[in-house]
C-alpha atoms as a PDB file:
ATOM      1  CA  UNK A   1      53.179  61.896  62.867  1.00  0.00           C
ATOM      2  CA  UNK A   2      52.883  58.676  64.427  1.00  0.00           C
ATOM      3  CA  UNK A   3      51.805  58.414  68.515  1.00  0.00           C
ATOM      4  CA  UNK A   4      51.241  56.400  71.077  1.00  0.00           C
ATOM      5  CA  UNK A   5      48.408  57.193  73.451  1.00  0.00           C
ATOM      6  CA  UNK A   6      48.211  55.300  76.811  1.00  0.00           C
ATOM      7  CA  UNK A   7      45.765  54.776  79.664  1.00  0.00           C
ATOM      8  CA  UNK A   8      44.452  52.967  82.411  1.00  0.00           C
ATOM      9  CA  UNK A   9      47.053  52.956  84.881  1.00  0.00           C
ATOM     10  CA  UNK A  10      46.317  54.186  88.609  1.00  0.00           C
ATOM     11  CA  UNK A  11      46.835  52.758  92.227  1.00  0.00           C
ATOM     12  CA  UNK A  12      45.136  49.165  93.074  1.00  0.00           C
ATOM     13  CA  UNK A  13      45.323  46.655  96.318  1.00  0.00           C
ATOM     14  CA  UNK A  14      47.193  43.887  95.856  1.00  0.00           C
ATOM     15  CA  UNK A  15      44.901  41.217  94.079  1.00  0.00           C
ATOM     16  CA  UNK A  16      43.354  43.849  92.219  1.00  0.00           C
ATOM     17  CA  UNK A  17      42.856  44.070  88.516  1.00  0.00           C
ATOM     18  CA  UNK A  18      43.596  47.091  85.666  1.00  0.00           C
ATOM     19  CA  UNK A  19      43.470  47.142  81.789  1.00  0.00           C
ATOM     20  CA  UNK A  20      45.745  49.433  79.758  1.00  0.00           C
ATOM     21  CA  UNK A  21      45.114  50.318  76.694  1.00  0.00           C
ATOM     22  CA  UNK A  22      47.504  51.863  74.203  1.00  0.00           C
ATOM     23  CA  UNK A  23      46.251  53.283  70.612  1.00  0.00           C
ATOM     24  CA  UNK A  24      48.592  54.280  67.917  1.00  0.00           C
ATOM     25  CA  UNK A  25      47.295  57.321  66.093  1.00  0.00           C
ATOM     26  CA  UNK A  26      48.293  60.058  63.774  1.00  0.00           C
ATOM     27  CA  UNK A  27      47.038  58.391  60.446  1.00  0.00           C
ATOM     28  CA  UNK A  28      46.029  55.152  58.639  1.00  0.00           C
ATOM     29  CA  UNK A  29      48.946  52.830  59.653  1.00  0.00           C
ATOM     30  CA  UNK A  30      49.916  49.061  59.321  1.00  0.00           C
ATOM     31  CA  UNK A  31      51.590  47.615  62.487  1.00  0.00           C
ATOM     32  CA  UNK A  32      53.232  44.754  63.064  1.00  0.00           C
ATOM     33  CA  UNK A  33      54.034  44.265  66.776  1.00  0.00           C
ATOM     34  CA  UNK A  34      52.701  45.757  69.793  1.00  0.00           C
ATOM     35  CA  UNK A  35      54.108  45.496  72.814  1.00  0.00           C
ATOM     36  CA  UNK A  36      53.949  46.484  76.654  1.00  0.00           C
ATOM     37  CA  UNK A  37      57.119  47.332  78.692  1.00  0.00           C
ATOM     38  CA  UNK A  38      57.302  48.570  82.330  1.00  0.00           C
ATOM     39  CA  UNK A  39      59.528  50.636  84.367  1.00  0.00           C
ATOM     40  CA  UNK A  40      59.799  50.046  88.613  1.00  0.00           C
ATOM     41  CA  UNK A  41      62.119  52.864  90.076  1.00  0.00           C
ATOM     42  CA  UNK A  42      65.726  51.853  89.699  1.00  0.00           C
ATOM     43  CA  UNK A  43      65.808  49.487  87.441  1.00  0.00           C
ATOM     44  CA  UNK A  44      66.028  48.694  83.572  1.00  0.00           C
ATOM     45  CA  UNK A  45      62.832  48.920  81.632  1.00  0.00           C
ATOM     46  CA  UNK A  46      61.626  44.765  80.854  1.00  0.00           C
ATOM     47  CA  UNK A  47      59.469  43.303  78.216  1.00  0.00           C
ATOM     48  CA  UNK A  48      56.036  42.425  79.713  1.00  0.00           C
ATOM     49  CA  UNK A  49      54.044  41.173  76.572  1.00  0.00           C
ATOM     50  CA  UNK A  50      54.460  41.063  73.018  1.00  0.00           C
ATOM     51  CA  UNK A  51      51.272  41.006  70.851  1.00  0.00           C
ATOM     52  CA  UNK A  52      52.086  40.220  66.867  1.00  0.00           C
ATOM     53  CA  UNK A  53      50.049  41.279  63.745  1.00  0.00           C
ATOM     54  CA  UNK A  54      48.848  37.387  63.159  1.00  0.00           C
ATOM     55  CA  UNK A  55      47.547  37.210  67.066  1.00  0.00           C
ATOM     56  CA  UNK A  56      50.402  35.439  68.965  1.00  0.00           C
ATOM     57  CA  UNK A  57      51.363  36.657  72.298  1.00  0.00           C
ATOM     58  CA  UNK A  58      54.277  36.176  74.546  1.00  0.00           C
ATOM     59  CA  UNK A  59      54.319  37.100  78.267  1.00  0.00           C
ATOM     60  CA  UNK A  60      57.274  37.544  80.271  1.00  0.00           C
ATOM     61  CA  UNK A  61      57.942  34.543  83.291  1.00  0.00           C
ATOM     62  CA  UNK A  62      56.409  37.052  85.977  1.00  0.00           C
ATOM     63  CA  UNK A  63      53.299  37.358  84.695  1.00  0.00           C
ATOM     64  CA  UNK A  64      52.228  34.602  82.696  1.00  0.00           C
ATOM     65  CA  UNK A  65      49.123  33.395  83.657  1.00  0.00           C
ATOM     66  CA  UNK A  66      47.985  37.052  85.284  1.00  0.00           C
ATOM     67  CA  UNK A  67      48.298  39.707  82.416  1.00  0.00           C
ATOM     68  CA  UNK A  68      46.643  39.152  79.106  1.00  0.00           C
ATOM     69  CA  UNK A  69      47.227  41.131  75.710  1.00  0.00           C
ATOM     70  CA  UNK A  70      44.987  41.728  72.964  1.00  0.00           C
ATOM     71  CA  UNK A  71      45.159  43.963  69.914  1.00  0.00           C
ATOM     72  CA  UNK A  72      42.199  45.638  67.678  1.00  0.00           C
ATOM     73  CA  UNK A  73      43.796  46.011  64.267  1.00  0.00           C
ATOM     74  CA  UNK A  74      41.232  47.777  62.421  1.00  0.00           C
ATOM     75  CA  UNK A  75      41.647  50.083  65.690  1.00  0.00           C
ATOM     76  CA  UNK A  76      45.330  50.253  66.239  1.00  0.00           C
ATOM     77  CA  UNK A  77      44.862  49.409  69.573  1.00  0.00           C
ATOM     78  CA  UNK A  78      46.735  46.880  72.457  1.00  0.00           C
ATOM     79  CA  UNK A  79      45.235  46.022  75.314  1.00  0.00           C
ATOM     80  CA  UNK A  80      46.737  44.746  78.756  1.00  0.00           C
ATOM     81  CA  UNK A  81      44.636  42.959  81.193  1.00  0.00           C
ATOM     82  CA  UNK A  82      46.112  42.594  84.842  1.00  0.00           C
ATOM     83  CA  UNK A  83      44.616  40.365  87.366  1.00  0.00           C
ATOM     84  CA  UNK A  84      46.119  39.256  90.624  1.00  0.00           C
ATOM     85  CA  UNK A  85      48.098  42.426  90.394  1.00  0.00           C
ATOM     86  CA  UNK A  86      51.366  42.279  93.322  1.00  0.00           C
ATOM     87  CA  UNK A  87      52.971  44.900  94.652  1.00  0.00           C
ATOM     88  CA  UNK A  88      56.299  43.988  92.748  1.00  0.00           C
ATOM     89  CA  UNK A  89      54.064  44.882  89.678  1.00  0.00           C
ATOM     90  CA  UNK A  90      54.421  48.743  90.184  1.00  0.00           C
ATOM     91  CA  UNK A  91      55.914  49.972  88.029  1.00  0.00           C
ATOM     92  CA  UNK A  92      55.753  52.813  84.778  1.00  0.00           C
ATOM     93  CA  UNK A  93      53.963  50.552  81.756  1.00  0.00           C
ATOM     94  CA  UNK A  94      55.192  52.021  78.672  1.00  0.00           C
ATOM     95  CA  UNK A  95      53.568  50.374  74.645  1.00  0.00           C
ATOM     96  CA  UNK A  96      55.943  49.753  72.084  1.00  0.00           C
ATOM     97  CA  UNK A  97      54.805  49.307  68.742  1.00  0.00           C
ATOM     98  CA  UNK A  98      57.059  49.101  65.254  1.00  0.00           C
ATOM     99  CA  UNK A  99      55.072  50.782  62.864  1.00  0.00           C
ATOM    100  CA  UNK A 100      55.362  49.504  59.191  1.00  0.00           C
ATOM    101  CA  UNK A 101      57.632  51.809  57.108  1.00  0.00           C
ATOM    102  CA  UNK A 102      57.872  54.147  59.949  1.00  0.00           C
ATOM    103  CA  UNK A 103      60.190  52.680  62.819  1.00  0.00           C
ATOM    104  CA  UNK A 104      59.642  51.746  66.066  1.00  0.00           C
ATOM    105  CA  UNK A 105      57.605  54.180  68.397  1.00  0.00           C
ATOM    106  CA  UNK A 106      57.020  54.604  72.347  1.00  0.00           C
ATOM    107  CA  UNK A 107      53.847  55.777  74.401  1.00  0.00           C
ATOM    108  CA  UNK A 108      54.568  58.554  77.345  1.00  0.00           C
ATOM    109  CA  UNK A 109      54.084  55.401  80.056  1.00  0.00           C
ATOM    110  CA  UNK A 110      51.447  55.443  82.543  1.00  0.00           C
ATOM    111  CA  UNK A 111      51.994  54.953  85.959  1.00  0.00           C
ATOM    112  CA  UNK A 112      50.742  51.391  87.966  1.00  0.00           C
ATOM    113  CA  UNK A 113      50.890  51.183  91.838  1.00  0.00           C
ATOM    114  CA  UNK A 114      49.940  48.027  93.727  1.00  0.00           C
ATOM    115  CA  UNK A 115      49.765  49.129  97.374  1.00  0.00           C
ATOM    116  CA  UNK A 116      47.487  48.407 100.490  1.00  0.00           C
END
């Protein structure tokens, strides 16, 4: 069956930088968007970044011009660069991804803490 595998996430200093990565797996799949969603304590979960098959990206107001996705599609893989990472960053980062034919599938989340 289709999964999402995440990692990367960990505790940084403010300023700091981390890369999540996020591979769907299970068997030989065609997907069309992948995207990154995160989680602070309280609140709703928010779109980050949305990576489409043909390459085009969209980043949420917060961290445009800071986080940077990327996708392998011969790997099934997203990627999320953070740089200049704030404490109002922490947060659980779950990937999204809507896999062709299949539906629309979630990673367990992995845990990002910007903290001095």
């Amino acid at each position: 069956q289709v999964q999402l595998v995440e990692s990367g996430g960990g505790l940084v200093h403010p300023g700091g930088s981390l890369r999540l990565s996020c591979v769907v797996s299970g068997g030989d799949y065609k997907v069309k968007n992948m995207d990154w969603y995160r989680q602070a304590p309280g609140k709703q979960r928010d779109m980050v970044a949305n990576t489409y098959s043909n390459g085009d990206t969209y980043y949420s107001d917060s961290v445009k011009g800071r986080f940077t996705t990327s996708r392998d599609n011969a790997k099934n893989t997203v990627y999320l660069q953070m740089n200049n990472l704030k404490p109002e960053d922490t947060a659980v980062y779950y990937c999204r991804a809507l896999v062709i034919g299949k539906g629309i599938y979630w990673g367990q989340g992995t845990q990002v803490t910007v903290s001095s």
